[in-house]
PDB file of N, CA and C in Angstrom:
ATOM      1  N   UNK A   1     155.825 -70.701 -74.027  1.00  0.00           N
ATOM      2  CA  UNK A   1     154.650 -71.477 -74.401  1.00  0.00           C
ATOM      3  C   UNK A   1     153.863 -71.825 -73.150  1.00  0.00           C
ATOM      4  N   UNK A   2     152.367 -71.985 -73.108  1.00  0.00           N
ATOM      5  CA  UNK A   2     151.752 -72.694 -72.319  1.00  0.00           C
ATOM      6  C   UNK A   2     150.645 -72.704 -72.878  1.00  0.00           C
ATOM      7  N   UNK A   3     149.529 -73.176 -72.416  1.00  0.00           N
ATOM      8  CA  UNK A   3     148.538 -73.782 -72.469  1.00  0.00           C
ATOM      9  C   UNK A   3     147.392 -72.597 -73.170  1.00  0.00           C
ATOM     10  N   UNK A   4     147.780 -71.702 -73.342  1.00  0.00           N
ATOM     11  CA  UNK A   4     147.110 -70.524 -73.664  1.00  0.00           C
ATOM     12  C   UNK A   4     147.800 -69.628 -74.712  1.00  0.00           C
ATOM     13  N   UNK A   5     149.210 -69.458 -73.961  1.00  0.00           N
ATOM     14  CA  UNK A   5     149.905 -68.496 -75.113  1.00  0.00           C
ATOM     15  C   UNK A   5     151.088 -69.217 -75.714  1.00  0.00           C
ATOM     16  N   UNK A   6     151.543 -68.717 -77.037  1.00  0.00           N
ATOM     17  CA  UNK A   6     153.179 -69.204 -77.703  1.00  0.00           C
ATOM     18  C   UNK A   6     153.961 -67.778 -77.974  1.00  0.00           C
ATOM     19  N   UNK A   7     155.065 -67.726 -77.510  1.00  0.00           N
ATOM     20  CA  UNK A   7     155.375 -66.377 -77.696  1.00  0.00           C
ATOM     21  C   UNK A   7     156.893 -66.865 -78.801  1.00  0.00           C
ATOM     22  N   UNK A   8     157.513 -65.904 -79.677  1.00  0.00           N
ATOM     23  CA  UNK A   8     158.599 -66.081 -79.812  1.00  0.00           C
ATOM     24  C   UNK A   8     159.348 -64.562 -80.520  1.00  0.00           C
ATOM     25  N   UNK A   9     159.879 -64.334 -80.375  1.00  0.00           N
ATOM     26  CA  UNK A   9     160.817 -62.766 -80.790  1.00  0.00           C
ATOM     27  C   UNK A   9     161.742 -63.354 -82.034  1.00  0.00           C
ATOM     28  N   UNK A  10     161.594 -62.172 -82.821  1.00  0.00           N
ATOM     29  CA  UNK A  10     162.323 -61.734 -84.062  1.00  0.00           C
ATOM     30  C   UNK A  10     163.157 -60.585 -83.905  1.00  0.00           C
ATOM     31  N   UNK A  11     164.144 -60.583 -84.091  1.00  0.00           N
ATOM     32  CA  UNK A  11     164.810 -59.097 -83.923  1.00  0.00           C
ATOM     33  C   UNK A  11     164.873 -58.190 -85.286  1.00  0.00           C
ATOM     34  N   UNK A  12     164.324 -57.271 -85.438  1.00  0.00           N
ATOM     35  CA  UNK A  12     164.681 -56.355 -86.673  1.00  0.00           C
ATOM     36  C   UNK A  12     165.604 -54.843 -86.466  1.00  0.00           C
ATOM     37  N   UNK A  13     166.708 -54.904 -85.795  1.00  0.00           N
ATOM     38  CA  UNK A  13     167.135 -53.720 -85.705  1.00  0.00           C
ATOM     39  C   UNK A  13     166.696 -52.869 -86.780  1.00  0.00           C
ATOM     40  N   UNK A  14     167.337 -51.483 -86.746  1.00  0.00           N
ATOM     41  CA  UNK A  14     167.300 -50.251 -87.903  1.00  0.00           C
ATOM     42  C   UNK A  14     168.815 -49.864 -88.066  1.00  0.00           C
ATOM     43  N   UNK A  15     169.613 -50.643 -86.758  1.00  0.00           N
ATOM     44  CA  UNK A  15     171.049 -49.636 -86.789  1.00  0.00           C
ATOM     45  C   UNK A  15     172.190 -50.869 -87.250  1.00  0.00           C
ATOM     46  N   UNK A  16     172.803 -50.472 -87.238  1.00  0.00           N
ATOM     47  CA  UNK A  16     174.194 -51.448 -87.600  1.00  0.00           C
ATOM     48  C   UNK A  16     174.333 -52.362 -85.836  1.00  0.00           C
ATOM     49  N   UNK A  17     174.453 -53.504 -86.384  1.00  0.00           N
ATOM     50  CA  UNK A  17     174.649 -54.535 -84.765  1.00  0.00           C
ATOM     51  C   UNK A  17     175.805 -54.930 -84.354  1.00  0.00           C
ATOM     52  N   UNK A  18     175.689 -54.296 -82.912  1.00  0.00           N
ATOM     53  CA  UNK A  18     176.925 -54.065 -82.181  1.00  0.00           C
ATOM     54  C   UNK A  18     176.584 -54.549 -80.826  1.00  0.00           C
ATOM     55  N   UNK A  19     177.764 -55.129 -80.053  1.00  0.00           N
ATOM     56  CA  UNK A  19     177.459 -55.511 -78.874  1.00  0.00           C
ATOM     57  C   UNK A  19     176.742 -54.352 -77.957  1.00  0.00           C
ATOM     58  N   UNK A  20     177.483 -53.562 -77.965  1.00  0.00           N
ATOM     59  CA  UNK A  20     176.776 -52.273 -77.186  1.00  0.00           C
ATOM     60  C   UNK A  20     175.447 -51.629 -77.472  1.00  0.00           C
ATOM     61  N   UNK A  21     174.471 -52.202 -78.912  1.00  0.00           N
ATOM     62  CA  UNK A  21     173.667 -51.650 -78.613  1.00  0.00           C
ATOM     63  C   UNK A  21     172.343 -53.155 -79.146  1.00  0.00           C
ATOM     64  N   UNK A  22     172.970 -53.928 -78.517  1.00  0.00           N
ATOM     65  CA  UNK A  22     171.938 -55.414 -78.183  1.00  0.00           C
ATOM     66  C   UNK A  22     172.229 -56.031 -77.314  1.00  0.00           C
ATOM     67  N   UNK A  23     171.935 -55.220 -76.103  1.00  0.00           N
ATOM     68  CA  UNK A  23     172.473 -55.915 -74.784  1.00  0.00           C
ATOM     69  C   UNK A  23     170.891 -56.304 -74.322  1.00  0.00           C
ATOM     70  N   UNK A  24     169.557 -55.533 -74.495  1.00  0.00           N
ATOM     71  CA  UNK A  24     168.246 -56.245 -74.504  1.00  0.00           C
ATOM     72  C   UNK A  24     168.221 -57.393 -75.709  1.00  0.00           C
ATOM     73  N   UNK A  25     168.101 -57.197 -76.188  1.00  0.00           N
ATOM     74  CA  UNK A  25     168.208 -58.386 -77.612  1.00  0.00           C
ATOM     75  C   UNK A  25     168.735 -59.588 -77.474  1.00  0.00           C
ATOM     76  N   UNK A  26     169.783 -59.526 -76.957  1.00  0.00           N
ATOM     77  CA  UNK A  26     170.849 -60.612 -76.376  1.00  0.00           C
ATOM     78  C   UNK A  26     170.138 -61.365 -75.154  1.00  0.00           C
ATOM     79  N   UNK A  27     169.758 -60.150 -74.429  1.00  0.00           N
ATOM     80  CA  UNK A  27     169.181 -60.794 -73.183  1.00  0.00           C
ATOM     81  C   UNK A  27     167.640 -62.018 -73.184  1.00  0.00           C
ATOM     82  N   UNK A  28     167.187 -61.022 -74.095  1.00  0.00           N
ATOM     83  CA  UNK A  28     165.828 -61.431 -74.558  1.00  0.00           C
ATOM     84  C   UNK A  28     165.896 -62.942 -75.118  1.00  0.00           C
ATOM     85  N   UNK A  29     167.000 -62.996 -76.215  1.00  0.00           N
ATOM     86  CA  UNK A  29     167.203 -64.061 -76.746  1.00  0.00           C
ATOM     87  C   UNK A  29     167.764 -65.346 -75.674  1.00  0.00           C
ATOM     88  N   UNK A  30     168.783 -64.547 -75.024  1.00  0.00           N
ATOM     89  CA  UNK A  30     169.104 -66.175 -73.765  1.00  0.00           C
ATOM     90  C   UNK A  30     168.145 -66.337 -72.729  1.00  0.00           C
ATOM     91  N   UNK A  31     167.555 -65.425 -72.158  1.00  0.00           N
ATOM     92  CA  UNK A  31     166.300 -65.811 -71.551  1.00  0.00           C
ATOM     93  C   UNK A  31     165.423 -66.966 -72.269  1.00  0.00           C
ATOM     94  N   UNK A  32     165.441 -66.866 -73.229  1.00  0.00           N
ATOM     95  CA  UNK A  32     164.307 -67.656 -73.997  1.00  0.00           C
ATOM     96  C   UNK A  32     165.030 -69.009 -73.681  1.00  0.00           C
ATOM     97  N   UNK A  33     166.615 -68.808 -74.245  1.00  0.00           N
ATOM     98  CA  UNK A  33     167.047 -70.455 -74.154  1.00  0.00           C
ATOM     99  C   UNK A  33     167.331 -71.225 -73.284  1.00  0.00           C
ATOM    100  N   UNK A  34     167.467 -70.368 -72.287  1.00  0.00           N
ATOM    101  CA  UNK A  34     167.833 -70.908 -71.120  1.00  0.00           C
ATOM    102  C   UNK A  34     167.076 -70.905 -69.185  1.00  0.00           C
ATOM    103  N   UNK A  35     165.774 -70.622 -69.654  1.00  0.00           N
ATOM    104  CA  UNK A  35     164.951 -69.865 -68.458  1.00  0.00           C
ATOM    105  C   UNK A  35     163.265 -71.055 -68.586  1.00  0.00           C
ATOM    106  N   UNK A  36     163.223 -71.269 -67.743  1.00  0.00           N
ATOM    107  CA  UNK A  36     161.514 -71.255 -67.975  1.00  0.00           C
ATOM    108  C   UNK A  36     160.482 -70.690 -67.496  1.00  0.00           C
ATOM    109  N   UNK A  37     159.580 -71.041 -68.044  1.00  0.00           N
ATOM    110  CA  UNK A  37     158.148 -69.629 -68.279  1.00  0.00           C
ATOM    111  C   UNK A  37     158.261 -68.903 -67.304  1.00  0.00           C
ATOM    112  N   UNK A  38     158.584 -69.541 -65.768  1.00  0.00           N
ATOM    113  CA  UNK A  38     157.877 -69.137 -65.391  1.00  0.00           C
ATOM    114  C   UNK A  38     158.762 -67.327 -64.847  1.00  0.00           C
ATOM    115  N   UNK A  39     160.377 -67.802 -64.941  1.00  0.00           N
ATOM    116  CA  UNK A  39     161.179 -67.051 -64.746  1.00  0.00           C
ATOM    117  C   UNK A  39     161.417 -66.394 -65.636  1.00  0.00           C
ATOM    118  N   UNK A  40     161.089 -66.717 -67.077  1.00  0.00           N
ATOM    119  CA  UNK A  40     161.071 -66.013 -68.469  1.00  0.00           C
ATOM    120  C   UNK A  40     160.036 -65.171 -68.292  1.00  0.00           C
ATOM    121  N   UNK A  41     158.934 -64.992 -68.192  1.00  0.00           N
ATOM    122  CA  UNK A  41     157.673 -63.715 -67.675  1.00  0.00           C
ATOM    123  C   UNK A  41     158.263 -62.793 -66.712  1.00  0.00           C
ATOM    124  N   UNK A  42     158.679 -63.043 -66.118  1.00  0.00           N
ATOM    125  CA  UNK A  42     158.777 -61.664 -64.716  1.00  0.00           C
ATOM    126  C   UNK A  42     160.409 -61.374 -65.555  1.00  0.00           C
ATOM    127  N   UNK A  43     161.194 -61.735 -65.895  1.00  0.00           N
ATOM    128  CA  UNK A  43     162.252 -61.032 -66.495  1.00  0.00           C
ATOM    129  C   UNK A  43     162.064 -60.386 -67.564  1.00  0.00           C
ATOM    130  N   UNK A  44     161.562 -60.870 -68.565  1.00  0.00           N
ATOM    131  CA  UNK A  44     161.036 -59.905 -69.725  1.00  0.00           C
ATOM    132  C   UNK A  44     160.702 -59.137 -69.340  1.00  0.00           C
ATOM    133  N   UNK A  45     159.732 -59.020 -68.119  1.00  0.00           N
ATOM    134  CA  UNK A  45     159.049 -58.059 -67.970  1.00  0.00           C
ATOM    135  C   UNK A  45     159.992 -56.802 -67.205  1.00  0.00           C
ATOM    136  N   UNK A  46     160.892 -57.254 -66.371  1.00  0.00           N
ATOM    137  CA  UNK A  46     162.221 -56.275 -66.027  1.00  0.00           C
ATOM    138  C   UNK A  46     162.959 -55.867 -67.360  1.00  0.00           C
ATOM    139  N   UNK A  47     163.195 -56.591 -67.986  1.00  0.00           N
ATOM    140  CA  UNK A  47     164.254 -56.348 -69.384  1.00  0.00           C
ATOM    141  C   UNK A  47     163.383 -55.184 -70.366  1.00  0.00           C
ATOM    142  N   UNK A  48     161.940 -55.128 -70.346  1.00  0.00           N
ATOM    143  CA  UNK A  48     161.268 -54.749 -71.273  1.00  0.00           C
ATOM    144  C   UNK A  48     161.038 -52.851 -71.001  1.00  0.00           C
ATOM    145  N   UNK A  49     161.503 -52.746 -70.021  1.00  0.00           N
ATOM    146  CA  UNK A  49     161.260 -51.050 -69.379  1.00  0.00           C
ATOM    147  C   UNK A  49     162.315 -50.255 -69.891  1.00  0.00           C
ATOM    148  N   UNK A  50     161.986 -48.957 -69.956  1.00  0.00           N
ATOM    149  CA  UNK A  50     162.749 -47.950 -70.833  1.00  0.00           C
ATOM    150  C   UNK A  50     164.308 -48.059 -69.952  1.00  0.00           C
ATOM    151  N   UNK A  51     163.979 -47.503 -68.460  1.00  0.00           N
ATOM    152  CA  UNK A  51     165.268 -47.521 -67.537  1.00  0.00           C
ATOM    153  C   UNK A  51     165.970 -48.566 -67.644  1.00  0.00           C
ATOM    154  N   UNK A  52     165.771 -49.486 -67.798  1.00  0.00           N
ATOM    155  CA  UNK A  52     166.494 -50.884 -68.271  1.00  0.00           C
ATOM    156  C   UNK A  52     167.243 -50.987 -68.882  1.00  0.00           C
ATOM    157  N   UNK A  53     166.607 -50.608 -70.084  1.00  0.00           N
ATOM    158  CA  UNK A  53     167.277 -50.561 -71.018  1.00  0.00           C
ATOM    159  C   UNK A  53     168.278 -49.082 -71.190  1.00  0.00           C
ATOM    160  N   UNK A  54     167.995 -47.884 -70.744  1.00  0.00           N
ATOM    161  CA  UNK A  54     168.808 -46.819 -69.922  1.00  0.00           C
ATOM    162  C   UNK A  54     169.993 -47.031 -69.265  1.00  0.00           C
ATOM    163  N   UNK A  55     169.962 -48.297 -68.336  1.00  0.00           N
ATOM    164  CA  UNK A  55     171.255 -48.629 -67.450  1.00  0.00           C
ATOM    165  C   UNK A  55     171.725 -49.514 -68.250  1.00  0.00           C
ATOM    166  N   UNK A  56     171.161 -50.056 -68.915  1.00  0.00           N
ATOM    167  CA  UNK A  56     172.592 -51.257 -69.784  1.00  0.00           C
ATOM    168  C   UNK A  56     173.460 -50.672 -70.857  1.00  0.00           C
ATOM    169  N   UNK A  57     172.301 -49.512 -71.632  1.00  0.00           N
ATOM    170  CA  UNK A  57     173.338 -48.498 -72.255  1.00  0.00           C
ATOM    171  C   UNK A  57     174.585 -47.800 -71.537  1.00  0.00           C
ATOM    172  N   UNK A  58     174.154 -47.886 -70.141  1.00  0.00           N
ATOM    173  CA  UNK A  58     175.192 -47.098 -69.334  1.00  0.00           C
ATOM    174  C   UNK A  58     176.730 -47.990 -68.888  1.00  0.00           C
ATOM    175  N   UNK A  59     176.003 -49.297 -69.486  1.00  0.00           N
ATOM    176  CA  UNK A  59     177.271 -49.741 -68.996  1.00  0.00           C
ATOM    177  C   UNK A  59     176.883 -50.913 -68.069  1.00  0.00           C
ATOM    178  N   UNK A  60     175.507 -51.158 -66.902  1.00  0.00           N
ATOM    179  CA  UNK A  60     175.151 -51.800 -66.147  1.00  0.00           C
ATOM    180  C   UNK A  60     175.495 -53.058 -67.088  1.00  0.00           C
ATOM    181  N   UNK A  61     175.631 -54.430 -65.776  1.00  0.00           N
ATOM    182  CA  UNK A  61     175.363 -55.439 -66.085  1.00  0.00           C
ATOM    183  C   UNK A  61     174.361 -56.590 -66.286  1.00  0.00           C
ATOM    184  N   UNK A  62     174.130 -57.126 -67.624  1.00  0.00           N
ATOM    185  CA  UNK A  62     173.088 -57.378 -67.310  1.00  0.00           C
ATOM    186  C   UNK A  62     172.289 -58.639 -66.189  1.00  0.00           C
ATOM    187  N   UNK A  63     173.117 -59.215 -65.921  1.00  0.00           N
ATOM    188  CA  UNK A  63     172.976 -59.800 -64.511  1.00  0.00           C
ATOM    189  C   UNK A  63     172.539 -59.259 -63.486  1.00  0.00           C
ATOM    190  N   UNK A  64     172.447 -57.791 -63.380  1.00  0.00           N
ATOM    191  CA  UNK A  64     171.838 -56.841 -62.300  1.00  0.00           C
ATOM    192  C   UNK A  64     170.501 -57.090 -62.066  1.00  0.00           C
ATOM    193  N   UNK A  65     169.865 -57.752 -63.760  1.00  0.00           N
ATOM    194  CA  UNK A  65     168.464 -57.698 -63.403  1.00  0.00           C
ATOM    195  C   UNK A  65     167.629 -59.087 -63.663  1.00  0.00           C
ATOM    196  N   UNK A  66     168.569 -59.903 -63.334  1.00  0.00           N
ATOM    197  CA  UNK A  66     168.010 -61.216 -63.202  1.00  0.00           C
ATOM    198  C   UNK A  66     166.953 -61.282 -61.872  1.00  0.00           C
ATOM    199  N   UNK A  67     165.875 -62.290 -62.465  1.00  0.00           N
ATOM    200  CA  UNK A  67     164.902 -62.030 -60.953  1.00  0.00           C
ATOM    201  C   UNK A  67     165.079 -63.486 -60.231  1.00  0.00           C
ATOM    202  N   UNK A  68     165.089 -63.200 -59.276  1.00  0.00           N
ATOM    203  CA  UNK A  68     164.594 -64.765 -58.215  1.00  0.00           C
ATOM    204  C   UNK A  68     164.226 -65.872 -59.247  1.00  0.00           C
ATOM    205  N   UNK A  69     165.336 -66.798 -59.009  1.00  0.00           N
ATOM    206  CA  UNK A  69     164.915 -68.238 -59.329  1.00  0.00           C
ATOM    207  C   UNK A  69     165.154 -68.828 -60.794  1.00  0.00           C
ATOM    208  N   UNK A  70     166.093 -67.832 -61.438  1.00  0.00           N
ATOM    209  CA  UNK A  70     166.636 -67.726 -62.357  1.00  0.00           C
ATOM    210  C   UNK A  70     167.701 -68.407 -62.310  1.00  0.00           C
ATOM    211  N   UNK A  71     168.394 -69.210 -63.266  1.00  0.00           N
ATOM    212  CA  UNK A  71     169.224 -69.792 -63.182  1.00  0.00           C
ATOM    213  C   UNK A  71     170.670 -69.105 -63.811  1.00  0.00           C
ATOM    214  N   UNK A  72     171.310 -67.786 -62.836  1.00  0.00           N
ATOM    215  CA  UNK A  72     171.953 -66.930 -63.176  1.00  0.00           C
ATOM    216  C   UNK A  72     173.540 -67.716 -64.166  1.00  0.00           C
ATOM    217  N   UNK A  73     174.122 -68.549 -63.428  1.00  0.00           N
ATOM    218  CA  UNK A  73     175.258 -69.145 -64.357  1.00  0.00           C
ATOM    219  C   UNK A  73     174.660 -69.762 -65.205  1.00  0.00           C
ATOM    220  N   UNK A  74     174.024 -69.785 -65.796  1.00  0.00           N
ATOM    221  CA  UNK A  74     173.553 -70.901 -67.358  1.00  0.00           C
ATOM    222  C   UNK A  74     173.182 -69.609 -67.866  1.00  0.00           C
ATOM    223  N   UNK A  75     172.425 -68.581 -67.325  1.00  0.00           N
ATOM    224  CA  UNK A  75     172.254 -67.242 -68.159  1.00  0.00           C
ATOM    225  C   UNK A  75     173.324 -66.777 -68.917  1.00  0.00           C
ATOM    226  N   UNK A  76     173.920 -66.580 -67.965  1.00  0.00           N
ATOM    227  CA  UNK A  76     175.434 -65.412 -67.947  1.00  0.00           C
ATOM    228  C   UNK A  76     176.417 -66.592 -69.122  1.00  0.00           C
ATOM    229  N   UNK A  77     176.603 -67.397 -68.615  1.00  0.00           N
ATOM    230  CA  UNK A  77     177.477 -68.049 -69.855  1.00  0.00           C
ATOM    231  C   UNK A  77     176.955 -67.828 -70.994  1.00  0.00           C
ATOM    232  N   UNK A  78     175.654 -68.333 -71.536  1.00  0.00           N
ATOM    233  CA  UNK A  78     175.062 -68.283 -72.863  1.00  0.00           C
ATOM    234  C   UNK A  78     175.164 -67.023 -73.289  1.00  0.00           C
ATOM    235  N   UNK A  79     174.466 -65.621 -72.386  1.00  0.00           N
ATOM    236  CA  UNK A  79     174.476 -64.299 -72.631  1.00  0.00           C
ATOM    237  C   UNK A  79     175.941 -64.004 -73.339  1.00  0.00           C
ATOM    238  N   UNK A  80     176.993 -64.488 -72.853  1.00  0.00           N
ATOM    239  CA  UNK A  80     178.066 -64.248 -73.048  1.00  0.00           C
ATOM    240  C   UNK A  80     178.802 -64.677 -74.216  1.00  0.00           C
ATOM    241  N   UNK A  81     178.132 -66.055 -74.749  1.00  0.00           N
ATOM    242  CA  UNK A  81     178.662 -66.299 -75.720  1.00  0.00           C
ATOM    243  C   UNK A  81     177.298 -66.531 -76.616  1.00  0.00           C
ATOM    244  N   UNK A  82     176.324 -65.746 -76.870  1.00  0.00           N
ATOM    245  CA  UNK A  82     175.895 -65.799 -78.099  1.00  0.00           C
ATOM    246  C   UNK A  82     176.011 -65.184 -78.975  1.00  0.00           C
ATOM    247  N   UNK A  83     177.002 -64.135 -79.470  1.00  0.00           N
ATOM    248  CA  UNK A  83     177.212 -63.465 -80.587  1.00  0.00           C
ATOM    249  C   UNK A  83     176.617 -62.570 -80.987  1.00  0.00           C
ATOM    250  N   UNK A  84     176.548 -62.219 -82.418  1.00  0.00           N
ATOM    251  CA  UNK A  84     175.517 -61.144 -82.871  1.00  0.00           C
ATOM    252  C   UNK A  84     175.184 -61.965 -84.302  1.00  0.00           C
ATOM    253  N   UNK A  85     175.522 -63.179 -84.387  1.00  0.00           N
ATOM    254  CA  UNK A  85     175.028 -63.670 -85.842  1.00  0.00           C
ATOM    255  C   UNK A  85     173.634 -63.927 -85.540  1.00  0.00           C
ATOM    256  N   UNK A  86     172.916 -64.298 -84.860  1.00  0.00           N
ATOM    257  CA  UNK A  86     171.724 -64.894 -84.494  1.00  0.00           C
ATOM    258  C   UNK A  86     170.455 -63.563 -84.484  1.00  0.00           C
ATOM    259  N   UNK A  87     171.227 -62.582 -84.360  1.00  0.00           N
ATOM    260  CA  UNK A  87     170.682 -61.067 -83.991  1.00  0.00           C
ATOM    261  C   UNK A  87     170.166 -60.966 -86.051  1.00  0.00           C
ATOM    262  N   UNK A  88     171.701 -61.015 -86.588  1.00  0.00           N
ATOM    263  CA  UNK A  88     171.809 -61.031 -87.877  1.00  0.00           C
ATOM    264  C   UNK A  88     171.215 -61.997 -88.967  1.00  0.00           C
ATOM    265  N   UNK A  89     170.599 -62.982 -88.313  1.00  0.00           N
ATOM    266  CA  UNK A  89     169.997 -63.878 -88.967  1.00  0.00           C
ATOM    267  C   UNK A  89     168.592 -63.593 -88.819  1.00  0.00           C
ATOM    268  N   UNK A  90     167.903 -63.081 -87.817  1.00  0.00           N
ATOM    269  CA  UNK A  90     166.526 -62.663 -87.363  1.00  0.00           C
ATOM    270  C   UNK A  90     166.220 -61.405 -88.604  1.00  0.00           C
ATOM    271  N   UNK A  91     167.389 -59.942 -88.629  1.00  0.00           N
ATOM    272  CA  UNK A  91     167.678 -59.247 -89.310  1.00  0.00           C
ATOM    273  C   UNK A  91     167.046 -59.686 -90.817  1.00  0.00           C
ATOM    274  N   UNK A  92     168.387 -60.549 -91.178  1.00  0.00           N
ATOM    275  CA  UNK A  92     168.040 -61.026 -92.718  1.00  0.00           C
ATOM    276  C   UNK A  92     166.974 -61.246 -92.848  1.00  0.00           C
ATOM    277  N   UNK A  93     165.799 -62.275 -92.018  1.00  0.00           N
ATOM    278  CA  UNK A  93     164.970 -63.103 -92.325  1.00  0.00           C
ATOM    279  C   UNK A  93     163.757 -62.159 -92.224  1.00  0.00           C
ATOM    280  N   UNK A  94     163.733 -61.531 -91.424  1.00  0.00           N
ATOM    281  CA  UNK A  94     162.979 -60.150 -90.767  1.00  0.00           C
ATOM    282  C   UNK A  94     162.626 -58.934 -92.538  1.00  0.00           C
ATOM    283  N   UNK A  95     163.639 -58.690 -92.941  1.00  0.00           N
ATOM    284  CA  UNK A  95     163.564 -58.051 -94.230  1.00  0.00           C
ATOM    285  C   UNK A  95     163.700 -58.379 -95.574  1.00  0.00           C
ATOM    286  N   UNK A  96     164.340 -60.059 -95.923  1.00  0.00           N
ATOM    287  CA  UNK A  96     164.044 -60.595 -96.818  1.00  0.00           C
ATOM    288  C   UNK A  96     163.036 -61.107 -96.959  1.00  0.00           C
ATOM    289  N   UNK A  97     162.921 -62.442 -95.989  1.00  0.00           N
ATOM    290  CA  UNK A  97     161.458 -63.239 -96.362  1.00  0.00           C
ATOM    291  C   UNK A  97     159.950 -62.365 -95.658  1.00  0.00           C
ATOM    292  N   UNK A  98     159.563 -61.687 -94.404  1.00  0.00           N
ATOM    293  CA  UNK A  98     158.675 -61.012 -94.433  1.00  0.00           C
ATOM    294  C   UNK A  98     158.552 -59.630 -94.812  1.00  0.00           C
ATOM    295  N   UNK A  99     159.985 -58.937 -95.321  1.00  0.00           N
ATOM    296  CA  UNK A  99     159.577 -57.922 -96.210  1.00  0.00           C
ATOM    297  C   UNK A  99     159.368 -56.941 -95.302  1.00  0.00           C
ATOM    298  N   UNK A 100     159.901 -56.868 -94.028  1.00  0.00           N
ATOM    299  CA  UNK A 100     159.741 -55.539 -93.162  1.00  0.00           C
ATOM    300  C   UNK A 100     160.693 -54.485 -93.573  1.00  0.00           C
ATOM    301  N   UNK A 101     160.877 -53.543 -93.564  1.00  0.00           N
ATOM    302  CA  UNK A 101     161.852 -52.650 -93.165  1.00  0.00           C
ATOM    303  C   UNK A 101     162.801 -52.678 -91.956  1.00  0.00           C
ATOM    304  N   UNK A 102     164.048 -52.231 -92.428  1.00  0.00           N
ATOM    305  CA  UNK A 102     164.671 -52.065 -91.102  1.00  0.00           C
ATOM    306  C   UNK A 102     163.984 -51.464 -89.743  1.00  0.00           C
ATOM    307  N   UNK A 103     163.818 -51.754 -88.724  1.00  0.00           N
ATOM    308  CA  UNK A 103     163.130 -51.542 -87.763  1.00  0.00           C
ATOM    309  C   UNK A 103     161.849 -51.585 -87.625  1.00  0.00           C
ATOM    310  N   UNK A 104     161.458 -51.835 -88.673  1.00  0.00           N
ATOM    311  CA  UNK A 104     159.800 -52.358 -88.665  1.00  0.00           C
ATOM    312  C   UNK A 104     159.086 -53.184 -87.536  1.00  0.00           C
ATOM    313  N   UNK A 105     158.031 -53.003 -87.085  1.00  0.00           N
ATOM    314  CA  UNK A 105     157.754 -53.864 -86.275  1.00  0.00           C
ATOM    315  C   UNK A 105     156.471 -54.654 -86.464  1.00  0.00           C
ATOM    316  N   UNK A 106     156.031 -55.952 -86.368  1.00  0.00           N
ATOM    317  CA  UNK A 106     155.153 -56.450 -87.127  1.00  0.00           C
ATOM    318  C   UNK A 106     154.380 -57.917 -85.848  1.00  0.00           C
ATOM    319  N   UNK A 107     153.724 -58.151 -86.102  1.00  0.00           N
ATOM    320  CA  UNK A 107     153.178 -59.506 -85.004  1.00  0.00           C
ATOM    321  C   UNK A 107     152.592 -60.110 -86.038  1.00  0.00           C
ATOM    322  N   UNK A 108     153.223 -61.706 -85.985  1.00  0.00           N
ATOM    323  CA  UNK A 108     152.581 -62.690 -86.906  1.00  0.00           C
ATOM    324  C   UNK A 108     151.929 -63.393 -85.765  1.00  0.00           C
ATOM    325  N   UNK A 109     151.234 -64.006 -86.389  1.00  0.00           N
ATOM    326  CA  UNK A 109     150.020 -64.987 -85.902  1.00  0.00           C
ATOM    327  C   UNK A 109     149.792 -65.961 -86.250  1.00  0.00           C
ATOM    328  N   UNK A 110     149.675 -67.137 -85.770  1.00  0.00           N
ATOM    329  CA  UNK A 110     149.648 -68.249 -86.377  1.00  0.00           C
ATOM    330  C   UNK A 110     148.929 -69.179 -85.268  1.00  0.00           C
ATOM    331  N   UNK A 111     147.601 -69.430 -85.186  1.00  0.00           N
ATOM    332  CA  UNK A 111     146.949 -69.630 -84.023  1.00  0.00           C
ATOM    333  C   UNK A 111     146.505 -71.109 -84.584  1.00  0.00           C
ATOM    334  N   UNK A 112     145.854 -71.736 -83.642  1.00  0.00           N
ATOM    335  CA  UNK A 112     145.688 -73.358 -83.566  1.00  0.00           C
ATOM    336  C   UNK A 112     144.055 -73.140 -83.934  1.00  0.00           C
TER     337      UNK A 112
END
């Protein structure tokens, strides 16, 4: 959030959810809870690139790509223990109440 923009992520996979293949998702999501703006912008913006997401499939950690000024142990714990229900609840809500398709991708709006 700031003074201009509100951002917030929904996850709608297409595949069955597994740790191994929501290691952006995961990331995306504890960034949010645990980061502010200003360190939440320049990491998304690392987390958001194809190779990125390339090396975490590979196995990389995702701590590799924390940027400056990040508050890496409050990351890494949360990263670690947030699960995949929260992934699965975005899921549900994602294709029941707005009616997307699995993997659909959609931008709501809701402006002041």
């Amino acid at each position: 959030t700031s003074s201009h923009t509100r951002v917030g992520i929904l996850n709608n996979p297409s595949s069955k959810i597994k740790e191994s293949n929501t290691a952006v998702a995961r990331g995306i999501l504890t960034a949010f809870l645990t980061q502010n703006n200003s360190n939440l912008k320049s990491f998304l913006s690392k987390l958001s690139k194809e190779e990125t997401a390339k090396s975490l499939a590979a196995g990389t950690k995702i701590t590799k790509f924390l940027t400056p000024g990040m508050d890496g142990n409050t990351f890494e714990k949360k990263y670690n223990t947030l699960g995949l229900d929260l992934i699965k609840t975005h899921q549900m809500f994602c294709q029941e109440v707005l009616k997307l398709l699995p993997g659909q991708m959609a931008v709501i709006s809701n402006g002041r």
